[in-house]
N, C-alpha and C. Protein backbone atom coordinates (compact mmCIF):
# COMPACT_ATOMS: atom_id res chain seq x y z
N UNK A 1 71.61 -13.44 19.26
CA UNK A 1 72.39 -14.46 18.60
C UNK A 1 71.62 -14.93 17.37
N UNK A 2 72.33 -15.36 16.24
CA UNK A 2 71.33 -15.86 14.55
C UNK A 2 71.84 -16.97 14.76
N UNK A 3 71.15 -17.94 14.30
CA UNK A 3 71.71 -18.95 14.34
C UNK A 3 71.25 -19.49 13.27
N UNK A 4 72.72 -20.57 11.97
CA UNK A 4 72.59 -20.66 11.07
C UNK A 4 72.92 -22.29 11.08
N UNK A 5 72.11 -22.68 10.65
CA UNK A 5 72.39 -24.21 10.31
C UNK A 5 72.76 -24.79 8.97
N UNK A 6 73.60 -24.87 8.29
CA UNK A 6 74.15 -25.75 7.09
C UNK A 6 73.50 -24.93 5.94
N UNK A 7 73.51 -23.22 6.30
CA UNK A 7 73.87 -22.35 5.26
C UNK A 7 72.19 -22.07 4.98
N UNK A 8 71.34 -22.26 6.17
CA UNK A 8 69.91 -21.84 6.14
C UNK A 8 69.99 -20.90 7.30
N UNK A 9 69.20 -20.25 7.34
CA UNK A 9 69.33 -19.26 8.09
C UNK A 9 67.25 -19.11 8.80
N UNK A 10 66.98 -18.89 9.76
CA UNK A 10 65.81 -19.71 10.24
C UNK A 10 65.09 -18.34 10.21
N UNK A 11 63.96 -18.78 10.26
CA UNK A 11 62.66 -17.70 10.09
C UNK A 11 63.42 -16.20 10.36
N UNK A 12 62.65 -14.94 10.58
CA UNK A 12 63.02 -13.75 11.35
C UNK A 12 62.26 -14.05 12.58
N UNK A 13 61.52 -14.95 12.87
CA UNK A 13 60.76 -14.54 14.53
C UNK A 13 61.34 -15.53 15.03
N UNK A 14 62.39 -16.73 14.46
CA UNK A 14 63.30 -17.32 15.42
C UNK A 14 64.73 -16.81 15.88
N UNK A 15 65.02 -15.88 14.66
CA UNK A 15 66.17 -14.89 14.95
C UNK A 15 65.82 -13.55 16.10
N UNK A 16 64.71 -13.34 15.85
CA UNK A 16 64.40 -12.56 16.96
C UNK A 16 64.21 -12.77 18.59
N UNK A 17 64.07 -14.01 18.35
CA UNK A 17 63.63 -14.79 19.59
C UNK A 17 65.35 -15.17 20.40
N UNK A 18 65.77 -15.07 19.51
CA UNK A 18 67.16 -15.55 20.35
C UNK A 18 67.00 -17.03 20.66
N UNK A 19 66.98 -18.06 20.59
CA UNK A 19 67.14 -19.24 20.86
C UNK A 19 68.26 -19.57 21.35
N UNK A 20 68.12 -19.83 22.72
CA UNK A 20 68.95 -19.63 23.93
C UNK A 20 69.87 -21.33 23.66
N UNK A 21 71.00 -21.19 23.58
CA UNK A 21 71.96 -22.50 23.33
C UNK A 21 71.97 -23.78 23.96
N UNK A 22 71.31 -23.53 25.08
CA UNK A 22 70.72 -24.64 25.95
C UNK A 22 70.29 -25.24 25.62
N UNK A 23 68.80 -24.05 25.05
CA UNK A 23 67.81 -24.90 24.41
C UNK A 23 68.02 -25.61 23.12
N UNK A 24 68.41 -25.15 22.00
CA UNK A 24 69.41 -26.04 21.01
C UNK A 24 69.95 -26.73 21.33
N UNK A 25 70.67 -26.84 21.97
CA UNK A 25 71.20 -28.35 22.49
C UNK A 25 70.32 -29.14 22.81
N UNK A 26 69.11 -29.21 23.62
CA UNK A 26 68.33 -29.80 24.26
C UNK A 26 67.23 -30.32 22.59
N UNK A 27 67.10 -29.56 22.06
CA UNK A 27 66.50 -29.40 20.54
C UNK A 27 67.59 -30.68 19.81
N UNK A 28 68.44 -30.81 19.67
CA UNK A 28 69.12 -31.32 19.16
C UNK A 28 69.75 -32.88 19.77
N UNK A 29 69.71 -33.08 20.88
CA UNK A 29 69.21 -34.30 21.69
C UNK A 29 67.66 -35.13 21.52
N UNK A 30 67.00 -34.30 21.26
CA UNK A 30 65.75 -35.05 20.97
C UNK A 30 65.75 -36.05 20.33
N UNK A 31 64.95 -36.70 20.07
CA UNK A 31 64.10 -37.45 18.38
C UNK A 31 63.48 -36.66 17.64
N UNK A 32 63.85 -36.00 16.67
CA UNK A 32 63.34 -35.45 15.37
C UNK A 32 61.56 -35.21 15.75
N UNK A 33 60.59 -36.31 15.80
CA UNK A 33 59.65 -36.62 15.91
C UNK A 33 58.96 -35.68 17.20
N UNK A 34 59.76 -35.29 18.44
CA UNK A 34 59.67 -34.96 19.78
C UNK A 34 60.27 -33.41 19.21
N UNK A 35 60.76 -32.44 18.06
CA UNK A 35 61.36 -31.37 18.16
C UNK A 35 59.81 -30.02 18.39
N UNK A 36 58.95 -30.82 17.39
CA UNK A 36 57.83 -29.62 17.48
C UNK A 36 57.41 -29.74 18.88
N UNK A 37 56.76 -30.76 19.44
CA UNK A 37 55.98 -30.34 20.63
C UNK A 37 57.10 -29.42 21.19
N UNK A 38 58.69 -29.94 21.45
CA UNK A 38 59.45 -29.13 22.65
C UNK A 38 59.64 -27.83 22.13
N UNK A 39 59.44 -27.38 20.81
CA UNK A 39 59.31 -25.70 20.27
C UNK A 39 58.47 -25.26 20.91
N UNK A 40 57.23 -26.07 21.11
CA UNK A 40 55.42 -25.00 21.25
C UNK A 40 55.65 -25.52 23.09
N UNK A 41 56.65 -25.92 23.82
CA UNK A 41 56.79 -25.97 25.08
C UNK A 41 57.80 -24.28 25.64
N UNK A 42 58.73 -24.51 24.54
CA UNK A 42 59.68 -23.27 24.78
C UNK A 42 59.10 -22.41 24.65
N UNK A 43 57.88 -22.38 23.26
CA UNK A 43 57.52 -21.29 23.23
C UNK A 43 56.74 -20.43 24.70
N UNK A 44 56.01 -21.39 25.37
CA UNK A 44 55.63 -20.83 26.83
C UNK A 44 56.10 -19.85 27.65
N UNK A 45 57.24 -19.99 27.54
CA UNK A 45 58.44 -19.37 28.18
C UNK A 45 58.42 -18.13 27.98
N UNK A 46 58.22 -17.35 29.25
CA UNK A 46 58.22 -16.05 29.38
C UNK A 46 59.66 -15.58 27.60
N UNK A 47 60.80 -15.82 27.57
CA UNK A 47 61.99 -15.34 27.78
C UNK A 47 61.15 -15.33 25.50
N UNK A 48 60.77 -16.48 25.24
CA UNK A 48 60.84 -16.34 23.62
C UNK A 48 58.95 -15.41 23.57
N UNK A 49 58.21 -15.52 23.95
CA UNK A 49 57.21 -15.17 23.71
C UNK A 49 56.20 -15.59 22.72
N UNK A 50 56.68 -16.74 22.60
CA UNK A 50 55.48 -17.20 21.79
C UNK A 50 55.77 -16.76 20.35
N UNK A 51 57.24 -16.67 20.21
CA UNK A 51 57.80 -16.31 18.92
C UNK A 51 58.57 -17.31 18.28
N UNK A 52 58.71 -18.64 18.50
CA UNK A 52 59.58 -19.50 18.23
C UNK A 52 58.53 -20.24 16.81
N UNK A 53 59.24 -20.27 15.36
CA UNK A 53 58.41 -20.92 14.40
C UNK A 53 59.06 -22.77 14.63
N UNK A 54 58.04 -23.73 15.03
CA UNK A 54 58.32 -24.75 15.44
C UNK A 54 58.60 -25.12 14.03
N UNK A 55 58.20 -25.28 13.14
CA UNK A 55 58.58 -25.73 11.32
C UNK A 55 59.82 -25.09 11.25
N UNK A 56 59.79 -24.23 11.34
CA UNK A 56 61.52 -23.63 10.73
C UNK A 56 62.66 -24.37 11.45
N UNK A 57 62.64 -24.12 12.59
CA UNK A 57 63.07 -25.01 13.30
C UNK A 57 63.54 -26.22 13.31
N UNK A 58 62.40 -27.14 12.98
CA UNK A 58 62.04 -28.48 12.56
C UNK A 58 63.20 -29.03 11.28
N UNK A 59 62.22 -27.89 10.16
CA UNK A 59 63.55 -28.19 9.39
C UNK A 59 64.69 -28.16 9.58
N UNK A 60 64.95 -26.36 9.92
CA UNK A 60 66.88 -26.80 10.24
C UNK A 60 67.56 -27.47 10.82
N UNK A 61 66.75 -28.36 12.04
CA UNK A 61 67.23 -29.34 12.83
C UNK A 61 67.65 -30.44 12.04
N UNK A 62 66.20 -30.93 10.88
CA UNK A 62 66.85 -31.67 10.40
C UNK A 62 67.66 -31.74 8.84
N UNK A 63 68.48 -30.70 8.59
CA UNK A 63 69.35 -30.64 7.67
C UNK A 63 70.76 -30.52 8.45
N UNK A 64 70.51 -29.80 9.89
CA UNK A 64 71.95 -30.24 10.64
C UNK A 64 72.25 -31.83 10.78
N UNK A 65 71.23 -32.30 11.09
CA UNK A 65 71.20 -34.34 11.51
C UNK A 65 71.94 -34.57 10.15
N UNK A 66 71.10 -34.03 9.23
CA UNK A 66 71.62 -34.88 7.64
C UNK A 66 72.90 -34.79 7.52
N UNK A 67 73.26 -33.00 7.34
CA UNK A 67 74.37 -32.90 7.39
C UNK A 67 75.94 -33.89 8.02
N UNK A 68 75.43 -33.40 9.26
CA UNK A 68 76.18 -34.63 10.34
C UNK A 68 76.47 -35.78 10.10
N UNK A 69 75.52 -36.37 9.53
CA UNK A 69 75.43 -38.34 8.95
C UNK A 69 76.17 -38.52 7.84
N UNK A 70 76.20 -37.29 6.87
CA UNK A 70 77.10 -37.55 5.71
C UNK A 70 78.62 -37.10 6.20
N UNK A 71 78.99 -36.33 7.31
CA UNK A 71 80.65 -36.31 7.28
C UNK A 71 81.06 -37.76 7.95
């Protein structure tokens, strides 16, 4: 699955990683502030391998929030 947030498109080792929709959701419930540690937690996880870029991430999380606040 790629997953594209507000016309950014996230690292290649988070596209590779598949970032399982759960976990985005769960990413996206957070506080902004709380998104990196829970990246370098997922990353643990047998399933991403220690392939998840917590910054890329970070950002696109928060240009979806922005996004969101302005509709």
């Amino acid at each position: 699955m790629t997953i594209k947030f507000h016309g950014t498109m996230l690292g290649a080792s988070v596209i590779d990683a598949h970032l399982d929709r759960k976990d985005l959701r769960r990413l996206l419930r957070c506080r902004p502030e709380e998104v990196p540690g829970l990246v370098l937690l997922l990353n643990r996880q047998p399933r991403y391998h220690n392939g998840l870029d917590a910054i890329a991430i970070a950002v696109a999380l928060a240009e979806l929030r922005a996004k969101g606040k302005r509709s």
